[in-house]
N, C-alpha and C. Protein backbone atom coordinates (compact mmCIF):
# COMPACT_ATOMS: atom_id res chain seq x y z
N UNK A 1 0.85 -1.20 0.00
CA UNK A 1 0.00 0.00 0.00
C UNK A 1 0.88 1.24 0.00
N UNK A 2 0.77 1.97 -1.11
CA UNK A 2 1.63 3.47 -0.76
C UNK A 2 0.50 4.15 -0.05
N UNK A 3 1.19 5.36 0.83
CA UNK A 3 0.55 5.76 1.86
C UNK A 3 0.61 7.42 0.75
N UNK A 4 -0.60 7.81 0.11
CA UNK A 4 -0.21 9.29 -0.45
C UNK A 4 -0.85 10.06 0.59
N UNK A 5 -1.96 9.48 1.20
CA UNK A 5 -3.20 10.69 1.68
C UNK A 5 -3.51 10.14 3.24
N UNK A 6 -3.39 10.55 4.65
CA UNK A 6 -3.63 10.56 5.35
C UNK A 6 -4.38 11.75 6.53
N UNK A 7 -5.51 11.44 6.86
CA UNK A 7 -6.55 11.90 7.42
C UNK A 7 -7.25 11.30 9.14
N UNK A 8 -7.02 12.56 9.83
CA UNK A 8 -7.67 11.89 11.52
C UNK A 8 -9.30 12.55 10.90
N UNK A 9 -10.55 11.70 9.97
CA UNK A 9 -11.24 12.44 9.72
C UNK A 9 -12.28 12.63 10.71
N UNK A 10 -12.41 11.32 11.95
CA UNK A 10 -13.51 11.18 12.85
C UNK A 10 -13.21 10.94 13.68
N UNK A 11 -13.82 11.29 14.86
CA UNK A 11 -13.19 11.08 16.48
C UNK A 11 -14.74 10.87 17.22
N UNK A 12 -15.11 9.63 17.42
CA UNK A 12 -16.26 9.29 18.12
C UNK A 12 -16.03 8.66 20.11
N UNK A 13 -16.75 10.15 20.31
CA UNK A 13 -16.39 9.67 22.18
C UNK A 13 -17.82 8.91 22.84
N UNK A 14 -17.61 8.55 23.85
CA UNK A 14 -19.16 7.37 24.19
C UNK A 14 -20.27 8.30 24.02
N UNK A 15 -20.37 9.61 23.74
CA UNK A 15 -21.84 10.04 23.50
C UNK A 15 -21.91 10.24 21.92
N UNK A 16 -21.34 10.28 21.15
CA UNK A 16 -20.65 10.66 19.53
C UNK A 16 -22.02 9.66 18.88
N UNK A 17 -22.53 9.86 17.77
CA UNK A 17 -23.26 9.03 17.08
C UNK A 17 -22.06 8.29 16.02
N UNK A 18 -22.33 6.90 15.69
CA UNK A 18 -21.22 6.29 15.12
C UNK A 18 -21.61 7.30 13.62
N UNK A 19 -20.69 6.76 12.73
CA UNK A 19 -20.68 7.64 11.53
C UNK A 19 -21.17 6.14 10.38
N UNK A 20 -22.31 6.71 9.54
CA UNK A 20 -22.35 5.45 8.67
C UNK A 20 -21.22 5.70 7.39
N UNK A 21 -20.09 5.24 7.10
CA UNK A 21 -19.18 5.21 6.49
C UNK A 21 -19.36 4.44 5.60
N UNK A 22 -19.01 5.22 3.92
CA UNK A 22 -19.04 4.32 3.03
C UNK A 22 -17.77 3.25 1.90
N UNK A 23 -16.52 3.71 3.06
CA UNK A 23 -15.85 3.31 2.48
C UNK A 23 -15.44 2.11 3.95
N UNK A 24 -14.37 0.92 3.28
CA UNK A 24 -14.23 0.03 4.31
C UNK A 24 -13.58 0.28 5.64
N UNK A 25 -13.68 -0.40 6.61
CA UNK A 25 -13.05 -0.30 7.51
C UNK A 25 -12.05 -1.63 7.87
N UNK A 26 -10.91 -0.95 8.67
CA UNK A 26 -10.19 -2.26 9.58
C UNK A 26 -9.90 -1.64 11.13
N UNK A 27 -10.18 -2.45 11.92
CA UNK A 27 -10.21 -1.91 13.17
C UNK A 27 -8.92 -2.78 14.12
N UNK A 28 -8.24 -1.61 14.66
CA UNK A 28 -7.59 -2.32 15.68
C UNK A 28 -7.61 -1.76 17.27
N UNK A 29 -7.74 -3.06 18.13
CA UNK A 29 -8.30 -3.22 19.35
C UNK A 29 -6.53 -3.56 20.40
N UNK A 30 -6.72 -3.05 21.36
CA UNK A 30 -5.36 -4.16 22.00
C UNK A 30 -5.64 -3.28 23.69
N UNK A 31 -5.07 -3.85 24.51
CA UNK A 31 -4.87 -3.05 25.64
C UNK A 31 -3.99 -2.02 25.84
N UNK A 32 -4.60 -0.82 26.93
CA UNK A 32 -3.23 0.16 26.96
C UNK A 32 -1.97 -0.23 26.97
N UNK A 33 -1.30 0.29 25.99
CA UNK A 33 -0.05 0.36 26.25
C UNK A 33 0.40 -0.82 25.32
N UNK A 34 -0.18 -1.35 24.76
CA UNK A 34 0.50 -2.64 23.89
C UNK A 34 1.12 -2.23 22.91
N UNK A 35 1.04 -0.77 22.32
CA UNK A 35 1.72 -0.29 21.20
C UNK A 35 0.57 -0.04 20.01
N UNK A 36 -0.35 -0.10 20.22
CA UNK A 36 -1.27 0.00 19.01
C UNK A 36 -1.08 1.79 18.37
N UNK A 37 -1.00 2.71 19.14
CA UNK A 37 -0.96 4.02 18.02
C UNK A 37 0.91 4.28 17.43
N UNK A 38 1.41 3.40 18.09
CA UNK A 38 2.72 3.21 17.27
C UNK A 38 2.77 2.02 15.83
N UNK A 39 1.69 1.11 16.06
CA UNK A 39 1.20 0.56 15.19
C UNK A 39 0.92 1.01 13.88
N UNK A 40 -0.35 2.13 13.77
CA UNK A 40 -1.07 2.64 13.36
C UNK A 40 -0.10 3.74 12.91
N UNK A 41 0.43 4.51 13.32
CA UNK A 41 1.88 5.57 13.08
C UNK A 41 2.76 4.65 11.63
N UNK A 42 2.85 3.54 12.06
CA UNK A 42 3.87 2.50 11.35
C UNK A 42 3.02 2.24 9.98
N UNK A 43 1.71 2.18 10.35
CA UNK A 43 1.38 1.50 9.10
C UNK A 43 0.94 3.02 8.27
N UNK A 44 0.58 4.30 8.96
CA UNK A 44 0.75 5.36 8.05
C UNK A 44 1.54 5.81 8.18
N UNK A 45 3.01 5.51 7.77
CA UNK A 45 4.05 6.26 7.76
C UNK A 45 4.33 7.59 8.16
N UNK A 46 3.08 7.62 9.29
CA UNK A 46 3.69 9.06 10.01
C UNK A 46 4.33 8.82 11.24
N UNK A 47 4.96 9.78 11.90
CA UNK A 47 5.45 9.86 13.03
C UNK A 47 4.58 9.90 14.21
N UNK A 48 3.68 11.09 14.14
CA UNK A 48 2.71 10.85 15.72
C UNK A 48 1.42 11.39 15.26
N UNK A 49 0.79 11.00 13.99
CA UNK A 49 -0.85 11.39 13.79
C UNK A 49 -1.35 10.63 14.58
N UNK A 50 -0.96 9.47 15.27
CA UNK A 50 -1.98 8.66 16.61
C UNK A 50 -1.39 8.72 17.35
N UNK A 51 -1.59 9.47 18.61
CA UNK A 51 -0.57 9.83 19.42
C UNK A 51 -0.42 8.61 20.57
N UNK A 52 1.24 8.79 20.79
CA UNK A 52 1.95 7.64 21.54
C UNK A 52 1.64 8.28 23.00
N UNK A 53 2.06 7.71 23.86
CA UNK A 53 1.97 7.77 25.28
C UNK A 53 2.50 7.05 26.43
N UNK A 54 3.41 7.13 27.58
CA UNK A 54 3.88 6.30 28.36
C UNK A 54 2.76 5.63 29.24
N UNK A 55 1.89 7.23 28.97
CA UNK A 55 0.54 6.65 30.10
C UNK A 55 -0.77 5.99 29.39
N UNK A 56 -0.83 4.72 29.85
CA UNK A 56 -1.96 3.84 29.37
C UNK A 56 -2.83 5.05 29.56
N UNK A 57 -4.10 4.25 28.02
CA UNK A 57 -5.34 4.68 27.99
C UNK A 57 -5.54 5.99 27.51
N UNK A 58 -4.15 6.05 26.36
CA UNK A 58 -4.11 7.32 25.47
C UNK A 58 -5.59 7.74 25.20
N UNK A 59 -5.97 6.90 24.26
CA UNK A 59 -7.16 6.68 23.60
C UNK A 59 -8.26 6.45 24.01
N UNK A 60 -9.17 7.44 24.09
CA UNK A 60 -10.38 7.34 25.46
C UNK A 60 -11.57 7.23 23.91
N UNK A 61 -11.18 7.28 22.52
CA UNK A 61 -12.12 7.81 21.46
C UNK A 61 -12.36 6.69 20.63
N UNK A 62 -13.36 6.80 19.63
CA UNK A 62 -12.62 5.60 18.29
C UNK A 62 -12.04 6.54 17.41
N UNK A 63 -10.53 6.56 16.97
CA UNK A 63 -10.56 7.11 15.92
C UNK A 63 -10.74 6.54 14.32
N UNK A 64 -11.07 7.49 13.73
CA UNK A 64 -11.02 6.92 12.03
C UNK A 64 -10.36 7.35 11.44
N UNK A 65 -9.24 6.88 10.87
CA UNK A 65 -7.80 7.60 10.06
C UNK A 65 -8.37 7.05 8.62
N UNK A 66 -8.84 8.76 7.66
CA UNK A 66 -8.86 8.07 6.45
C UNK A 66 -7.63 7.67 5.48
N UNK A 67 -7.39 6.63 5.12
CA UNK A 67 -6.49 6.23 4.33
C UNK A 67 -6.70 6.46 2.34
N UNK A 68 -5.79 7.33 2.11
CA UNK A 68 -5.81 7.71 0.39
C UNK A 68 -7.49 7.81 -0.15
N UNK A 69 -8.11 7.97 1.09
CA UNK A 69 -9.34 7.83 0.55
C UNK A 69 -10.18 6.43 0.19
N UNK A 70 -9.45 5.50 0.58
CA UNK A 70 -10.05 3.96 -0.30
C UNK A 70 -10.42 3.38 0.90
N UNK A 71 -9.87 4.29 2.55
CA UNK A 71 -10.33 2.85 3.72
C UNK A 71 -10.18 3.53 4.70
N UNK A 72 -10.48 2.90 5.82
CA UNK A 72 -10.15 3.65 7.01
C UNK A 72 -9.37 2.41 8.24
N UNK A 73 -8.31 3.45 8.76
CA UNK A 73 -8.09 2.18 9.91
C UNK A 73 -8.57 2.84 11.13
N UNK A 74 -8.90 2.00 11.90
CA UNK A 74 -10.39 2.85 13.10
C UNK A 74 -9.57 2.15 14.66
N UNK A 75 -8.90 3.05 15.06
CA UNK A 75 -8.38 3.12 16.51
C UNK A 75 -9.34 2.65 17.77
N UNK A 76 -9.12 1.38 17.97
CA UNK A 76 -10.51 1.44 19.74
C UNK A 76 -9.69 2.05 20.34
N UNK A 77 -10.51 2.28 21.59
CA UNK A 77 -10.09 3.21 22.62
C UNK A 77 -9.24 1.50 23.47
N UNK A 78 -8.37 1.82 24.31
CA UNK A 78 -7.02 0.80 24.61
C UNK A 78 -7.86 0.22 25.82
N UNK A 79 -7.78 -1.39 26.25
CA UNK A 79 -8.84 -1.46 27.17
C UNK A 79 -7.64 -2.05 28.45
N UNK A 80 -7.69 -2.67 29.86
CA UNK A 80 -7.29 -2.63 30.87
C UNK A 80 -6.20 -1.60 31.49
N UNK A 81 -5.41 -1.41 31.47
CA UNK A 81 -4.70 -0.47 32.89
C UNK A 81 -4.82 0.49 33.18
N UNK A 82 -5.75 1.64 31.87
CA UNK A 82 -5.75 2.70 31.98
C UNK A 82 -6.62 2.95 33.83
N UNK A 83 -5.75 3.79 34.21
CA UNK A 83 -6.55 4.81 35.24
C UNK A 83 -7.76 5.35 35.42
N UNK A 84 -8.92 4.88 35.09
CA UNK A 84 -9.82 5.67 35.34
C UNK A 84 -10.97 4.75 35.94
N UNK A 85 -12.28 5.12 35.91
CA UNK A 85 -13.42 4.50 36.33
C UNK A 85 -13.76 3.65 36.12
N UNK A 86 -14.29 2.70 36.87
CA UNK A 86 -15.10 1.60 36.52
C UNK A 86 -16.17 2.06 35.44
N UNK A 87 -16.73 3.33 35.98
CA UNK A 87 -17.71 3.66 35.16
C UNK A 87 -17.22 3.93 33.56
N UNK A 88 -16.01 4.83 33.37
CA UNK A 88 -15.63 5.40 32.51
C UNK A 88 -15.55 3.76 31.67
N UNK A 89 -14.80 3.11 32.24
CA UNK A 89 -14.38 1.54 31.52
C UNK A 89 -15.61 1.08 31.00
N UNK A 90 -16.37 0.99 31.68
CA UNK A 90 -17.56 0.52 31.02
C UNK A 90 -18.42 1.01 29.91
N UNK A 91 -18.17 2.41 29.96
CA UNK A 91 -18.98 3.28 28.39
C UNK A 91 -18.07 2.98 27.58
N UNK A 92 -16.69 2.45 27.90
CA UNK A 92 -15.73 2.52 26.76
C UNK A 92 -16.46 1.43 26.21
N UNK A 93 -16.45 0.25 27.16
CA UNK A 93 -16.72 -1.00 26.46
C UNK A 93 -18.13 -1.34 25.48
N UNK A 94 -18.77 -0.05 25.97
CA UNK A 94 -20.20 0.18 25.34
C UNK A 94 -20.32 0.74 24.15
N UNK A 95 -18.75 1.83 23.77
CA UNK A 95 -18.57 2.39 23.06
C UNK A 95 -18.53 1.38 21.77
N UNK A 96 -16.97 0.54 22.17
CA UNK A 96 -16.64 -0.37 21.42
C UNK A 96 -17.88 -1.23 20.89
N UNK A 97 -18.40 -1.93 21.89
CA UNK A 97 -19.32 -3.27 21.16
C UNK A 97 -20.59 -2.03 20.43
N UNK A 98 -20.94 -0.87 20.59
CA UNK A 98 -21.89 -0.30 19.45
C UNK A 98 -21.42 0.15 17.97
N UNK A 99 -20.07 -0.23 18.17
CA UNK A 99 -19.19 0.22 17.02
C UNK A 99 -19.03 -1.23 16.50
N UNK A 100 -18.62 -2.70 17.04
CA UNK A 100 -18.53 -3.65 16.21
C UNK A 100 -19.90 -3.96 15.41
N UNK A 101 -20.82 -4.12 16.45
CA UNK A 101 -22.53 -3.97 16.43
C UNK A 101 -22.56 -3.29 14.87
N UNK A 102 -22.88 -2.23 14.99
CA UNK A 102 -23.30 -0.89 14.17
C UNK A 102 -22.21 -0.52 13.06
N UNK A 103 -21.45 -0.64 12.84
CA UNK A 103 -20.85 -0.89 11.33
C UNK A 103 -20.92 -1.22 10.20
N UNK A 104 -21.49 -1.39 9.29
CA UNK A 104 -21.56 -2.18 7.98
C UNK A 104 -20.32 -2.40 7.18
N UNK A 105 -19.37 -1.52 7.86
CA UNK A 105 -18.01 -1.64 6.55
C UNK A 105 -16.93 -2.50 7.41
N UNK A 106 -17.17 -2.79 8.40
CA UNK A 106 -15.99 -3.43 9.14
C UNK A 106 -15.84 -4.47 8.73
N UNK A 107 -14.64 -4.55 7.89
CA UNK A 107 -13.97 -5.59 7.34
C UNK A 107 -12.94 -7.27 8.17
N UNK A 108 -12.41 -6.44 9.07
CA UNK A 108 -11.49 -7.51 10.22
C UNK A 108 -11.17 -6.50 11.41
N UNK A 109 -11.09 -7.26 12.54
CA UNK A 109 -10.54 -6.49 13.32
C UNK A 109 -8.84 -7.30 13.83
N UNK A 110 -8.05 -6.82 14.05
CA UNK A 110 -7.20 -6.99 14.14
C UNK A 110 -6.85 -6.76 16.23
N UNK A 111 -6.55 -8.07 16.61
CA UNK A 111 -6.10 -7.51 18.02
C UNK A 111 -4.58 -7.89 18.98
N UNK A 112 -4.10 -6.93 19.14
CA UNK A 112 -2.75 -6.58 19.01
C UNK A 112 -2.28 -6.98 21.09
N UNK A 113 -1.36 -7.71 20.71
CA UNK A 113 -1.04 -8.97 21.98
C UNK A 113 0.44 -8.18 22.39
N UNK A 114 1.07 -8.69 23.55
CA UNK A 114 2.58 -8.22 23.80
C UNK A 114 2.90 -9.57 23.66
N UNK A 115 4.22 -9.50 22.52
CA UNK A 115 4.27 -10.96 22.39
C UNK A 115 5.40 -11.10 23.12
N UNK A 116 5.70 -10.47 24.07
CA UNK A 116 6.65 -10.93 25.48
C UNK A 116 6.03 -11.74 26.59
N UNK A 117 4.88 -11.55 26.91
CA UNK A 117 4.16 -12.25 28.00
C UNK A 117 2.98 -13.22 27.51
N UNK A 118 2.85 -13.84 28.46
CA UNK A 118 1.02 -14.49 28.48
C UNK A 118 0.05 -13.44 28.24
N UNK A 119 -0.70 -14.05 27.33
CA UNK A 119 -2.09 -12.98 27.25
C UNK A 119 -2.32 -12.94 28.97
N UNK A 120 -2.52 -11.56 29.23
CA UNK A 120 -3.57 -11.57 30.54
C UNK A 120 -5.15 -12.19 30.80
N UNK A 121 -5.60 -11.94 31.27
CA UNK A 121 -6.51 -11.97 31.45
C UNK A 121 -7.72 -10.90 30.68
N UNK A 122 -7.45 -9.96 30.75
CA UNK A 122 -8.09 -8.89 29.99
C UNK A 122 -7.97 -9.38 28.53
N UNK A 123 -6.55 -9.63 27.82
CA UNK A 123 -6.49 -9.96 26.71
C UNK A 123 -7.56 -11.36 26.17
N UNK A 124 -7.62 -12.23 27.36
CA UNK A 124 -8.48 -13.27 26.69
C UNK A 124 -10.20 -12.72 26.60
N UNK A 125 -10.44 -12.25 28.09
CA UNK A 125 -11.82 -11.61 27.62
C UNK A 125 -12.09 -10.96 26.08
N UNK A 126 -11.12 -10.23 25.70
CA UNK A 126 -11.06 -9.09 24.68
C UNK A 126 -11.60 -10.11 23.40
N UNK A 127 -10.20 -11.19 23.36
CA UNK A 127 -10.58 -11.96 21.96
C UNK A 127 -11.58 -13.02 22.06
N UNK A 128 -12.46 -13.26 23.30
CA UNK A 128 -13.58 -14.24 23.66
C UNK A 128 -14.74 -13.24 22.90
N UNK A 129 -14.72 -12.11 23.29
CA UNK A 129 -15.58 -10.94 22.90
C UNK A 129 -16.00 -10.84 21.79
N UNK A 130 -14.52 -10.20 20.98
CA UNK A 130 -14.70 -10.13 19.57
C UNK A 130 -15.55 -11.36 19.02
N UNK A 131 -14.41 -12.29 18.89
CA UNK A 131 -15.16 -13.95 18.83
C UNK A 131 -16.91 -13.99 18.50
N UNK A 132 -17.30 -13.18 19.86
CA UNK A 132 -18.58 -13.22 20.31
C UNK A 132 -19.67 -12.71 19.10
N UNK A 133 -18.74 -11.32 19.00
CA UNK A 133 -19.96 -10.85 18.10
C UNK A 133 -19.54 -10.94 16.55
N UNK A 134 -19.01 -12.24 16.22
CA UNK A 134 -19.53 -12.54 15.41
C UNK A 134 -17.70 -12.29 14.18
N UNK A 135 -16.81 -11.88 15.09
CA UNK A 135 -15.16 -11.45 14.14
C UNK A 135 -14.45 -12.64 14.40
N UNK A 136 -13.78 -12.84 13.82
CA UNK A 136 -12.55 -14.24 14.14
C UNK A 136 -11.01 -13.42 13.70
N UNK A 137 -10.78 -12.46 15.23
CA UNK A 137 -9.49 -11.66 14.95
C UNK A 137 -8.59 -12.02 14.10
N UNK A 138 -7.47 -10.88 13.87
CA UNK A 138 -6.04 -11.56 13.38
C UNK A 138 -5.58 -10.71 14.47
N UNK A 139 -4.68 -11.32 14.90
CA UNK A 139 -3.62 -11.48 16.06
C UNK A 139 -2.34 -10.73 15.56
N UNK A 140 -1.85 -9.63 15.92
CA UNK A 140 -0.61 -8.80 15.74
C UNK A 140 0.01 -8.78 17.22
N UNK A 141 1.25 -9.81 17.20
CA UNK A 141 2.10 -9.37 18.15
C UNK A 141 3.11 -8.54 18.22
N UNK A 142 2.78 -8.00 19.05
CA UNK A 142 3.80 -6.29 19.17
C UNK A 142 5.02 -6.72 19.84
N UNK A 143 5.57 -5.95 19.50
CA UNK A 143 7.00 -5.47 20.86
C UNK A 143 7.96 -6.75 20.39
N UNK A 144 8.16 -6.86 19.33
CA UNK A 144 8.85 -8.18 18.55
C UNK A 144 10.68 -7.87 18.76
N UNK A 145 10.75 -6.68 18.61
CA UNK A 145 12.22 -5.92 18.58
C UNK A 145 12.60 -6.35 20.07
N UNK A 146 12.27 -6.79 21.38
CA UNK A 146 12.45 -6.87 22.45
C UNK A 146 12.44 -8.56 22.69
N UNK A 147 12.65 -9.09 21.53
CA UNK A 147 12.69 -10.95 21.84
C UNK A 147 13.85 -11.53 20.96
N UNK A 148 14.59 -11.97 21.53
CA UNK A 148 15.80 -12.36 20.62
C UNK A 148 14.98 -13.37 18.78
N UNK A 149 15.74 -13.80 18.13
CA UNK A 149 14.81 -14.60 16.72
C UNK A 149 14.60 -15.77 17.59
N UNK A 150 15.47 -16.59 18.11
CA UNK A 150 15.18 -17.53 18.39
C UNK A 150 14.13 -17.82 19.56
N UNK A 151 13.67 -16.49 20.09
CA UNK A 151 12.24 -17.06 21.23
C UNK A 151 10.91 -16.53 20.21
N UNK A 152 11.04 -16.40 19.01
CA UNK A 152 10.10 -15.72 18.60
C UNK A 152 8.68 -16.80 18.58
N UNK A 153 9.10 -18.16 17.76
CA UNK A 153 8.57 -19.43 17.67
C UNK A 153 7.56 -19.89 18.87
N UNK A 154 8.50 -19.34 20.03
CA UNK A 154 7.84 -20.35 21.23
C UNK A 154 7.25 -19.30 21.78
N UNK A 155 6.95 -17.75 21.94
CA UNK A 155 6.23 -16.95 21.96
C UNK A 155 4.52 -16.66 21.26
N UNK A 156 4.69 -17.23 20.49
CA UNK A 156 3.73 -17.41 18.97
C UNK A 156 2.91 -18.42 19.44
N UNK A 157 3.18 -18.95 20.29
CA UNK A 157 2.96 -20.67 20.38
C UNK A 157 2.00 -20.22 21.97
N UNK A 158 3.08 -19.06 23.16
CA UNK A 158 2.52 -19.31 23.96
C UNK A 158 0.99 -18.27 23.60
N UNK A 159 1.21 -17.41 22.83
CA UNK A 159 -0.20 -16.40 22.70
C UNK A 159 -1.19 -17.27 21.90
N UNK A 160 -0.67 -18.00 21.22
CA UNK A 160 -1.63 -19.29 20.63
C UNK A 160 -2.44 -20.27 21.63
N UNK A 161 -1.86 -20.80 22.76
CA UNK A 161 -2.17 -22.07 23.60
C UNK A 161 -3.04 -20.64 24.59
N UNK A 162 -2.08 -19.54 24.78
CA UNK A 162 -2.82 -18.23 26.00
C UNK A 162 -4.67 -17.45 25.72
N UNK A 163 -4.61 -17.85 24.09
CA UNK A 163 -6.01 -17.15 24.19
C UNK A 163 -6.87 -18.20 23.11
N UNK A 164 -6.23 -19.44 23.47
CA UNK A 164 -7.10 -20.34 22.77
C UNK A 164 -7.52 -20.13 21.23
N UNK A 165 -6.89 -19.80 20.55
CA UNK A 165 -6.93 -19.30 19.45
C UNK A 165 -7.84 -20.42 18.33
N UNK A 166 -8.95 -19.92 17.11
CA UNK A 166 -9.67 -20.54 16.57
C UNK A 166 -8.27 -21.26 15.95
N UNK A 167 -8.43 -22.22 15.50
CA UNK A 167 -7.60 -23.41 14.59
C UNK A 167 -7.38 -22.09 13.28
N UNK A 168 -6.26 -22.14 12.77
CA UNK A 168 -6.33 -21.14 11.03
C UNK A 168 -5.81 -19.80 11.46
N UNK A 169 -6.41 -19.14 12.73
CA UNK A 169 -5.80 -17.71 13.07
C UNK A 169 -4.80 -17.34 12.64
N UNK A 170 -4.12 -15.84 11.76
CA UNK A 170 -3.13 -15.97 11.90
C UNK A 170 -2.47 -14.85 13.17
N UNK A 171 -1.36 -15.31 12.98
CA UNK A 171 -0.59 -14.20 14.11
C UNK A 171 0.42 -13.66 13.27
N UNK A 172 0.75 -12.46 13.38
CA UNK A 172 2.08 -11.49 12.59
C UNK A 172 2.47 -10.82 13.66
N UNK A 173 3.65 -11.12 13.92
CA UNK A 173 4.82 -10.29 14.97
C UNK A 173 5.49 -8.81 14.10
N UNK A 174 5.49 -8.06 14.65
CA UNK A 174 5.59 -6.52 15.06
C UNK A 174 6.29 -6.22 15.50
N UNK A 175 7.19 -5.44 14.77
CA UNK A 175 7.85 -4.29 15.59
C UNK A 175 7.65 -2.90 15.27
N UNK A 176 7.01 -2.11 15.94
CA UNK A 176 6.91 -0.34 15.19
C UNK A 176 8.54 0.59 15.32
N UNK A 177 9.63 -0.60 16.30
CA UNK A 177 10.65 0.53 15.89
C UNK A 177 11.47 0.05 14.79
N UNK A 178 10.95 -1.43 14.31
CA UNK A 178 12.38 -2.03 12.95
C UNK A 178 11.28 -1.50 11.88
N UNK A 179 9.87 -2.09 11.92
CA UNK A 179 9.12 -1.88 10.89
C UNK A 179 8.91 -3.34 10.76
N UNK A 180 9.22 -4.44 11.24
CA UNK A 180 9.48 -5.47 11.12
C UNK A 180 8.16 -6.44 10.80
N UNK A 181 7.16 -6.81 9.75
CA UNK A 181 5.90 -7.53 9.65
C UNK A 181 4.61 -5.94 9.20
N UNK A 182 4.85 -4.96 9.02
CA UNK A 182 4.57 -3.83 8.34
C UNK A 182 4.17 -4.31 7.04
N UNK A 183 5.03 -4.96 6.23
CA UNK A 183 4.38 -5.07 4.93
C UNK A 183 3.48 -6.59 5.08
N UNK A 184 3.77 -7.18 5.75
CA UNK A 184 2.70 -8.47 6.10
C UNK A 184 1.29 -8.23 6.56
N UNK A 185 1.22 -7.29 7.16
CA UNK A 185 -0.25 -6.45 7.43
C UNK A 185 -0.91 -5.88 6.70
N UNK A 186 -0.01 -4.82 5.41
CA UNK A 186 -0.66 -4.07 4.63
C UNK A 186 -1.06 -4.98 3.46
N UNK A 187 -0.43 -6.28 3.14
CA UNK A 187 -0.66 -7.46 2.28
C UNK A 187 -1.94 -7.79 2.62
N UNK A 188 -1.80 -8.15 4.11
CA UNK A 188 -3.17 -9.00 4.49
C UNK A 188 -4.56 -7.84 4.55
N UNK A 189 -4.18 -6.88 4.67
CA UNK A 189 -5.33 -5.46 4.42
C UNK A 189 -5.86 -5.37 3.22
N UNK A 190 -4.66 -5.54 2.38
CA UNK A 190 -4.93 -5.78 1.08
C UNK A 190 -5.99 -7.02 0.48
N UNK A 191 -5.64 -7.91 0.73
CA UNK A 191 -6.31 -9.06 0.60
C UNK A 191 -8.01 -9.06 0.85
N UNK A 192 -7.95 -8.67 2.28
CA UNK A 192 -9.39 -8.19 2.44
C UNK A 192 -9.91 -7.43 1.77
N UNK A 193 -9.47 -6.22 1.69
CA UNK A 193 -10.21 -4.86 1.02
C UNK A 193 -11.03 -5.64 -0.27
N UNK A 194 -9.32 -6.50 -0.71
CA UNK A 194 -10.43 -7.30 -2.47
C UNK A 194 -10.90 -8.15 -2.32
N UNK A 195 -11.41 -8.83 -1.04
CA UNK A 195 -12.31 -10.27 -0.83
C UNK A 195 -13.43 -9.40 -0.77
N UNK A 196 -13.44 -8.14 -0.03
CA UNK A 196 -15.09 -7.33 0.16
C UNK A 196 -15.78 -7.88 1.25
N UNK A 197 -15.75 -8.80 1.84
CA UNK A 197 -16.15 -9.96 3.04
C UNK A 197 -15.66 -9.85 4.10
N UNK A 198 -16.21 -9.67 4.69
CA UNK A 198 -16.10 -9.61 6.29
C UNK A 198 -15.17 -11.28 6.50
N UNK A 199 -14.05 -11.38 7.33
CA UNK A 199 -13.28 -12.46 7.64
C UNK A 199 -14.24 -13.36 8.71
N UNK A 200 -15.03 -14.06 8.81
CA UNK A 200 -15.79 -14.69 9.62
C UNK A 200 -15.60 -16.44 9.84
């Protein structure tokens, strides 16, 4: 994918009406701090149009980054460590499922793991969820630059056995500071955009 045209065109907060969008979507989901707007930075070759943060729970919004005009990649708001309310946590989560719900263009969602540790706990709820309503994620493990090559295998294996993964899933390891599985994403974006089909 060349990146000519990049756009923050929509910013939906838990009272925001979703936007009926007519071009596709891909959505990515992960917990604070897993690296997802360095992600999203990586895959539009900008530096900080999704802004980074030390402090979980950057992302309190959905954003919609239009891409050259042909797609959008749609930011969830980051779900466990952030600091705030039970209450606040919970409109997020209300936010999110009226946005998987209420979409027509959402193509895949993509949900983004630390592939240094065991999924937590939060992480398995997250992909039981998705699951739920009806997505069969793809799995992006982050923070790849921080695992020597040779634990990469048995890492892959433990986020595989950690969130029970459907049989076929795939997983793509990440790094946003080498760039490292960048073009393996925009392939597999690709792929979708021309299947037109929701990955189910």
């Amino acid at each position: 994918m060349v990146i000519k045209n990049v756009e923050l065109e929509i910013v939906c907060g838990v009272t925001s009406t979703l936007p009926e969008n007519t071009l596709p979507e891909i959505a990515f989901a992960g917990k604070s701090n897993v690296g997802k707007s360095s992600l999203i930075n990586a895959l539009m070759n900008r530096k900080s149009l999704a802004r980074t943060s030390a402090t979980p729970g950057k992302t309190q919004t959905i954003n919609f980054y239009n891409i050259n005009k042909e797609m959008y990649l749609v930011d969830l708001p980051g779900y466990g460590y952030a600091k705030v309310s039970p209450k606040e946590k919970e409109e997020w989560g209300k936010l999110i499922e009226r946005y998987l719900h209420g979409s027509s263009q959402l193509r895949a969602v993509f949900l983004l793991i630390d592939i240094r540790h065991d999924p937590s706990t939060n992480d398995k709820m997250m992909y039981d969820w998705i699951v739920a309503q009806g997505y069969n994620p793809i799995i992006i493990a982050t923070k790849l630059d921080k695992l020597k090559r040779s634990q990469v295998q048995k890492h892959v294996k433990m986020i595989k056995q950690g969130l029970n993964l459907i049989p076929g899933t795939q997983i793509l390891p990440f790094s946003a500071t080498s760039k490292q599985g960048r073009e393996e994403i925009w392939e597999l974006v690709e792929r979708l955009l021309e299947d037109g089909s929701e990955m189910e």
